[in-house]
Protein backbone atom coordinates (compact mmCIF):
# COMPACT_ATOMS: atom_id res chain seq x y z
CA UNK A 1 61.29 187.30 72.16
CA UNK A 2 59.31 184.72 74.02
CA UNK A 3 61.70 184.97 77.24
CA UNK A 4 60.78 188.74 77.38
CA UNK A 5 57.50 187.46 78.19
CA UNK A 6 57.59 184.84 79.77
CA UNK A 7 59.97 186.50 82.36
CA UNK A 8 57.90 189.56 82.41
CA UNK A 9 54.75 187.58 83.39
CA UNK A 10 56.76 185.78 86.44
CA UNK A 11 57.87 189.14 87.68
CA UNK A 12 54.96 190.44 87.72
CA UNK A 13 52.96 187.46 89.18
CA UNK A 14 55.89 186.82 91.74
CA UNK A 15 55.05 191.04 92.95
CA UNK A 16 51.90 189.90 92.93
CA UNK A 17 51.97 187.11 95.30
CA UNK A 18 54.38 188.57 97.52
CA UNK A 19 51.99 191.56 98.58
CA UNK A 20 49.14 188.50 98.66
CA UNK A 21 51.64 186.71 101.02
CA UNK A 22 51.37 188.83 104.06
CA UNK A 23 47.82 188.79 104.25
CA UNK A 24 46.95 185.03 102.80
CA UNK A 25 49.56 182.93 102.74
CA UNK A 26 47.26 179.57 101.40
CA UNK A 27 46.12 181.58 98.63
CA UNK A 28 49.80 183.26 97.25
CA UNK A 29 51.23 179.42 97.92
CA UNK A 30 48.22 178.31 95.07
CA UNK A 31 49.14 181.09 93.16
CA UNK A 32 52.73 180.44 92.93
CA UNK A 33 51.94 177.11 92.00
CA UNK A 34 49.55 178.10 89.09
CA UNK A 35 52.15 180.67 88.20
CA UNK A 36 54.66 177.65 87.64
CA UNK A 37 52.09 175.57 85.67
CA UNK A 38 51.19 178.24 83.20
CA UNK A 39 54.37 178.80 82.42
CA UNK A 40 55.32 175.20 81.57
CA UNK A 41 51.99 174.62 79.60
CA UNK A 42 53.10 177.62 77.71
CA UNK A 43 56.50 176.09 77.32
CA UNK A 44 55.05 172.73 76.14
CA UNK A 45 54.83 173.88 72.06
CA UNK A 46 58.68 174.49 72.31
CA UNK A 47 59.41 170.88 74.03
CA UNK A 48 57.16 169.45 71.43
CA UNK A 49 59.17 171.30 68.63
CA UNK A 50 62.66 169.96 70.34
CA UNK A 51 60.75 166.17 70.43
CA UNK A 52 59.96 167.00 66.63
CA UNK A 53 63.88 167.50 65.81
CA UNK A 54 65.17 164.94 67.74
CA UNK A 55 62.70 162.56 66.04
CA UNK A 56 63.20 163.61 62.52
CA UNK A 57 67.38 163.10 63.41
CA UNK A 58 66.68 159.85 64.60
CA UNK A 59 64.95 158.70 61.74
CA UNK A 60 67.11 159.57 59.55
CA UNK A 61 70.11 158.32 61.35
CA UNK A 62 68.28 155.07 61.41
CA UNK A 63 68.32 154.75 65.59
CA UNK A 64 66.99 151.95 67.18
CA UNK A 65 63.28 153.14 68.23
CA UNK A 66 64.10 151.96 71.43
CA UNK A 67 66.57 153.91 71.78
CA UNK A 68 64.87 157.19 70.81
CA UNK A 69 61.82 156.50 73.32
CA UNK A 70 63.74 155.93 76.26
CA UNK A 71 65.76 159.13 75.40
CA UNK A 72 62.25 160.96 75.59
CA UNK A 73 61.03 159.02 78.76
CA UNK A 74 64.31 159.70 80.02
CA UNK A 75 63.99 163.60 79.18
CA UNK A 76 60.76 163.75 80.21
CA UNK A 77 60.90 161.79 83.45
CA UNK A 78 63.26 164.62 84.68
CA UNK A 79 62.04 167.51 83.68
CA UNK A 80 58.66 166.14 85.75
CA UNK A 81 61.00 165.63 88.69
CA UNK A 82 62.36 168.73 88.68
CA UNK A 83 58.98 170.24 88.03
CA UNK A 84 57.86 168.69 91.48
CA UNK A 85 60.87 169.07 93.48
CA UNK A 86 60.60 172.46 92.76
CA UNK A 87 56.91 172.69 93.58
CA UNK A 88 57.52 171.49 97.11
CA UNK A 89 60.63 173.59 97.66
CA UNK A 90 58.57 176.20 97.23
CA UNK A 91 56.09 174.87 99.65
CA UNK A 92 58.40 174.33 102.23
CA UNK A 93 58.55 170.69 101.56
CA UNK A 94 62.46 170.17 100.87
CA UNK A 95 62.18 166.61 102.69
CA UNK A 96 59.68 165.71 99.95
CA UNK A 97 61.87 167.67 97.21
CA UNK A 98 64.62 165.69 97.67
CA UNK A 99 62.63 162.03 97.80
CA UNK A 100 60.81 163.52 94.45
CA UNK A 101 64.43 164.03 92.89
CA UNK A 102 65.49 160.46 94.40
CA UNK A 103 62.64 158.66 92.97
CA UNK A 104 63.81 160.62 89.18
CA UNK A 105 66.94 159.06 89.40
CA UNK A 106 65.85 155.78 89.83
CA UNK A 107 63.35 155.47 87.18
CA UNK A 108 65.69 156.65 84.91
CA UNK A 109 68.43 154.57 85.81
CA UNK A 110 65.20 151.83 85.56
CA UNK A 111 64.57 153.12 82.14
CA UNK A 112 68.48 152.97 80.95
CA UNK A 113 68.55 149.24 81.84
CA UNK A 114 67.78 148.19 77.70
CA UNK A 115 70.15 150.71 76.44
CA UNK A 116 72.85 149.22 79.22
CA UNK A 117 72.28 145.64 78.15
CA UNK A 118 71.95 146.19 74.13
CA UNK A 119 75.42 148.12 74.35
CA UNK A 120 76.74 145.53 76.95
CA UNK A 121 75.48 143.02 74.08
CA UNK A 122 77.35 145.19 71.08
CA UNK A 123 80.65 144.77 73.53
CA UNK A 124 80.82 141.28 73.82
CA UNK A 125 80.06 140.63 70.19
CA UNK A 126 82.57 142.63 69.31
CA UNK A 127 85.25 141.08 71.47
CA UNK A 128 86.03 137.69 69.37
């Protein structure tokens, strides 16, 4: 059960920092932010594994490539935005969080431009 530790080593690290806190605030805010990186680089073997799946469906469901990389950009573009939002949340930066979360939405909607016109495309060459 890799949530068992996962969520046991944020407890413990978020105890951790809060006792730090009252006496060094700079050096609990680094820690928390550590705290959050480890635990998405540990996470990273399970995205890859998800990326692996999705992949293999694609293939064999014959998607367009370019479809199947702009899923991935699109996936990955906002669980990076996220990722920082929350970063400065934490920091007290929720101006900064919110811009972070703006700027996500627009690449992706950037990034969902070729899907939008090759299905716009499939439309009107349907309609005779």
């Amino acid at each position: 059960m890799e949530i068992i530790q996962v969520v046991s080593f944020a407890v413990i690290a978020a105890i951790f920092i809060l006792f730090i806190r009252q006496s060094r605030p700079e050096i609990a805010q680094l820690l928390s932010i550590a705290v959050g990186v480890i635990v998405v680089i540990y996470l990273l073997g399970y995205l890859k594994m998800v990326i692996d799946v999705i992949t293999q469906m694609a293939l064999e469901a014959q998607v367009n490539p370019l479809f199947l990389r702009t899923l991935l950009r699109v996936i990955g573009v906002a669980y990076l935005a996220e990722f920082g939002a929350q970063i400065c949340r934490d920091a007290g930066e929720s101006s900064i969080a919110g811009k972070i979360e703006f700027a996500g939405k627009i690449i992706i909607l950037v990034m969902a431009i070729p899907i939008l016109v090759s299905v716009l495309e499939g439309i009107i060459n349907f309609i005779p």
